[in-house]
Protein backbone atom coordinates (compact mmCIF):
# COMPACT_ATOMS: atom_id res chain seq x y z
CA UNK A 1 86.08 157.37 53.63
CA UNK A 2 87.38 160.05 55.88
CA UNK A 3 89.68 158.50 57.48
CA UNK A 4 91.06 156.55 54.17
CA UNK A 5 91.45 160.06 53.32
CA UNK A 6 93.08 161.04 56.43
CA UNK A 7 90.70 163.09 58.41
CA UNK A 8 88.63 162.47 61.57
CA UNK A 9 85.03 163.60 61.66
CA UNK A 10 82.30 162.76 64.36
CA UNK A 11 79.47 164.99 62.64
CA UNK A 12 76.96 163.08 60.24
CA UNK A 13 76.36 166.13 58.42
CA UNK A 14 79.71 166.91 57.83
CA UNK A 15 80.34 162.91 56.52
CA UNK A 16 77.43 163.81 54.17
CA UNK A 17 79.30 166.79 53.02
CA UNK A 18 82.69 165.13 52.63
CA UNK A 19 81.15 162.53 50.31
CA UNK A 20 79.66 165.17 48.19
CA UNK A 21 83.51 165.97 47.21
CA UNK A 22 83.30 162.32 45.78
CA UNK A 23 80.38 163.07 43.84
CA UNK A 24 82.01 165.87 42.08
CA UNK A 25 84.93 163.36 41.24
CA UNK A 26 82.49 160.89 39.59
CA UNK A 27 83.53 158.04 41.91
CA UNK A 28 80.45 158.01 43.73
CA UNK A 29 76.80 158.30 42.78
CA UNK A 30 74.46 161.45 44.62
CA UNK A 31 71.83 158.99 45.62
CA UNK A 32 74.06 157.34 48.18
CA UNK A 33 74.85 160.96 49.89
CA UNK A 34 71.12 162.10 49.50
CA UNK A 35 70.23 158.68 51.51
CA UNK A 36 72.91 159.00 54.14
CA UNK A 37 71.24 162.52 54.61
CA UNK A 38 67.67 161.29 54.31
CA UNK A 39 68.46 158.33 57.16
CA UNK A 40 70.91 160.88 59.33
CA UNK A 41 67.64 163.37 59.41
CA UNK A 42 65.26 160.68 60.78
CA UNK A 43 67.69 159.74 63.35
CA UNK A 44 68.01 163.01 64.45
CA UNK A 45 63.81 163.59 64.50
CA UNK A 46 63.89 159.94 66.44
CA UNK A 47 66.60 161.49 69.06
CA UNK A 48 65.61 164.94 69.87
CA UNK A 49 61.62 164.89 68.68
CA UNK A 50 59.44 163.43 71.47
CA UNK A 51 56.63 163.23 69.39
CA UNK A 52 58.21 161.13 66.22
CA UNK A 53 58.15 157.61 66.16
CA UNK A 54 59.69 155.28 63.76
CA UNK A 55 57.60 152.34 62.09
CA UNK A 56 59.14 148.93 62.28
CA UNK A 57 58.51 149.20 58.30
CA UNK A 58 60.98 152.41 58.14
CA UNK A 59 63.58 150.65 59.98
CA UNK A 60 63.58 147.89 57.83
CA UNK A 61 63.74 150.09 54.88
CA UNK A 62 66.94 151.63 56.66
CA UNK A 63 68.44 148.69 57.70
CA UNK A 64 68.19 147.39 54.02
CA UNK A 65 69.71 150.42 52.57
CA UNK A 66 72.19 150.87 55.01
CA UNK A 67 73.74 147.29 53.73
CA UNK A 68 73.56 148.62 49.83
CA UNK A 69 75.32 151.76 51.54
CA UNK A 70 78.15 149.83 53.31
CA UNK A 71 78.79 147.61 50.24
CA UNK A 72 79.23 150.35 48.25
CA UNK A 73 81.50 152.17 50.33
CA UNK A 74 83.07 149.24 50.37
CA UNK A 75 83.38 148.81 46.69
CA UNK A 76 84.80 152.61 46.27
CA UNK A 77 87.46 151.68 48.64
CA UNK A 78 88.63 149.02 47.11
CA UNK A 79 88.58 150.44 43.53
CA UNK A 80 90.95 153.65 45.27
CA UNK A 81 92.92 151.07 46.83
CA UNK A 82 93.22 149.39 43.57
CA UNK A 83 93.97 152.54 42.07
CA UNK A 84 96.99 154.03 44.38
CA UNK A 85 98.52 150.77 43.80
């Protein structure tokens, strides 16, 4: 989405953020930027905390709703593309 929009981002958080503005738009729903954040915090617990440990369960959970994620993105894009056509 950033870069659709033009900008260049490397932080997670700040992706999180930038979606937000699409929130306030009504293009996108708050559960998709509330899951980005939820999955971006247990990555970060998995990279830096030496005692947390991810259950094969929790990955599958994330792996599942990182596809709903994508295709959604997806889906937005296409509708702007649609839209600024």
């Amino acid at each position: 989405m950033l870069f659709w929009d033009g900008w260049r981002e490397k932080s997670h958080i700040c992706v999180a953020r930038y979606l937000e503005e699409y929130v306030k738009k009504e293009k996108l729903e708050q559960k998709w930027v509330d899951l980005l954040d939820h999955i971006r915090e247990i990555r970060h617990e998995e990279q830096y905390d030496l005692g947390f440990f991810a259950t094969k369960e929790e990955a599958g959970k994330s792996l599942d709703a990182a596809t709903h994620f994508l295709s959604r993105i997806k889906n937005l894009l296409e509708t702007i593309s649609d839209n600024a056509s």
